[in-house]
C-alpha atoms as a PDB file:
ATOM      1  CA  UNK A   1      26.025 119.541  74.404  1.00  0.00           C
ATOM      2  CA  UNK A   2      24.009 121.536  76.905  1.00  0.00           C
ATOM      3  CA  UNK A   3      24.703 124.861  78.885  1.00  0.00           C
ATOM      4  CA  UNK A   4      23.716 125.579  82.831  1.00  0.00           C
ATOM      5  CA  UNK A   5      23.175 129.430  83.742  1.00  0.00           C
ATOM      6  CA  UNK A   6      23.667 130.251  87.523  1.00  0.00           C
ATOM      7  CA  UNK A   7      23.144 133.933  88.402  1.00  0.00           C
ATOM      8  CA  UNK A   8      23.507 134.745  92.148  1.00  0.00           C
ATOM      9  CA  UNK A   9      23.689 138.190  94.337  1.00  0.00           C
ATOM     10  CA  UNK A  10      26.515 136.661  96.491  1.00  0.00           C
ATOM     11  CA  UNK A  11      29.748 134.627  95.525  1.00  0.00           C
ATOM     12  CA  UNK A  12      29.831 132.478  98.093  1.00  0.00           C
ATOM     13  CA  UNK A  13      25.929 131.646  96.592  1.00  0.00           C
ATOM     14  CA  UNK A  14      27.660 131.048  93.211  1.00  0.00           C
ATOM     15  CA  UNK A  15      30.395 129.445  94.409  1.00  0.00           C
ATOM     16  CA  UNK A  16      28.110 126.827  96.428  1.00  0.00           C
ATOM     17  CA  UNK A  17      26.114 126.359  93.779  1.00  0.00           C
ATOM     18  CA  UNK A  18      28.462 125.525  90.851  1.00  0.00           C
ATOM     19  CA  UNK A  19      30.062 123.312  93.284  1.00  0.00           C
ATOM     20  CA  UNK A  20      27.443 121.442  93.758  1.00  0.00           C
ATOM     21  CA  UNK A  21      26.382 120.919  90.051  1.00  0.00           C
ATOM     22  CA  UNK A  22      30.071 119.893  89.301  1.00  0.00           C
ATOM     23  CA  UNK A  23      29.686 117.116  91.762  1.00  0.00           C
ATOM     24  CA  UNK A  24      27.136 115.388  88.899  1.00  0.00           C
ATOM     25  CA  UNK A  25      28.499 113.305  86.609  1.00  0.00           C
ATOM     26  CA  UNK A  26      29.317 115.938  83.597  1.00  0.00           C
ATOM     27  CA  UNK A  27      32.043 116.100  80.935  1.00  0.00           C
ATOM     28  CA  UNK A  28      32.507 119.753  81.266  1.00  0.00           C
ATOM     29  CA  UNK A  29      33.562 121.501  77.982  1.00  0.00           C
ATOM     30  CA  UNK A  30      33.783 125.229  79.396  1.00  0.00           C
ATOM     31  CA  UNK A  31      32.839 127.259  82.304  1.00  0.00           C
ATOM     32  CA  UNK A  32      32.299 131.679  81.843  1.00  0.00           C
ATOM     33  CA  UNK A  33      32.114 133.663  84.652  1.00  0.00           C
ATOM     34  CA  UNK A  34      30.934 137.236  84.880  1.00  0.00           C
ATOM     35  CA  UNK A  35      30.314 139.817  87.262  1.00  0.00           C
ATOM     36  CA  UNK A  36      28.188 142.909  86.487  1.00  0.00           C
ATOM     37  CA  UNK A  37      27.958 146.327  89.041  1.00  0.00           C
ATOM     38  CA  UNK A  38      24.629 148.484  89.212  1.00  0.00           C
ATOM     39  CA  UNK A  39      24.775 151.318  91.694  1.00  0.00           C
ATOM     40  CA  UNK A  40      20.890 152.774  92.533  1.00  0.00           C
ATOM     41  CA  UNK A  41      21.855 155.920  94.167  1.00  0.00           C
ATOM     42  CA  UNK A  42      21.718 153.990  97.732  1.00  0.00           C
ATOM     43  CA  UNK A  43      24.194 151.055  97.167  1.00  0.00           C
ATOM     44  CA  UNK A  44      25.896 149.067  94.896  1.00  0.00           C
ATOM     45  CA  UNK A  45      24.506 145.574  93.595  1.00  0.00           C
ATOM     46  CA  UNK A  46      26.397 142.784  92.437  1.00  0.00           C
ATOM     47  CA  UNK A  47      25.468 140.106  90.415  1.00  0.00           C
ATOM     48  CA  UNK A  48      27.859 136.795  89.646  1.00  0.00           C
ATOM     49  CA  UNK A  49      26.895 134.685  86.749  1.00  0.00           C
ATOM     50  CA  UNK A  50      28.318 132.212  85.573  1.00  0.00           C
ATOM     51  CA  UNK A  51      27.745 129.661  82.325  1.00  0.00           C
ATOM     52  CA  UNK A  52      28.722 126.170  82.160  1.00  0.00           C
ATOM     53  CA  UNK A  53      29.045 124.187  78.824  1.00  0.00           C
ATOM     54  CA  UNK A  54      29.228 120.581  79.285  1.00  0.00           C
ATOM     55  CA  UNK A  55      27.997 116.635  78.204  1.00  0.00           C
END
């Protein structure tokens, strides 16, 4: 068993990504996805992570 971490500032970026390593040949066991908020007094940053467990 092995685990992939992606971590991205924009979805689409994650999205393209994850897309891309599901087109491997993988037995995926599990996929988490998580999206965390800072705000720095001048904007708000996003960051979308996601973990994939698989064979």
């Amino acid at each position: 068993m092995k685990v992939k971490v992606f971590d991205e500032n924009h979805e689409k970026d994650l999205e393209e990504k994850i897309n891309k390593f599901l087109s491997g040949d993988y037995e995926i066991i599990d996929i988490k996805y998580q999206v965390a908020i800072m705000y720095d007094n001048k904007e708000q940053i996003f960051c979308y992570s996601a973990m994939i467990i698989y064979k």
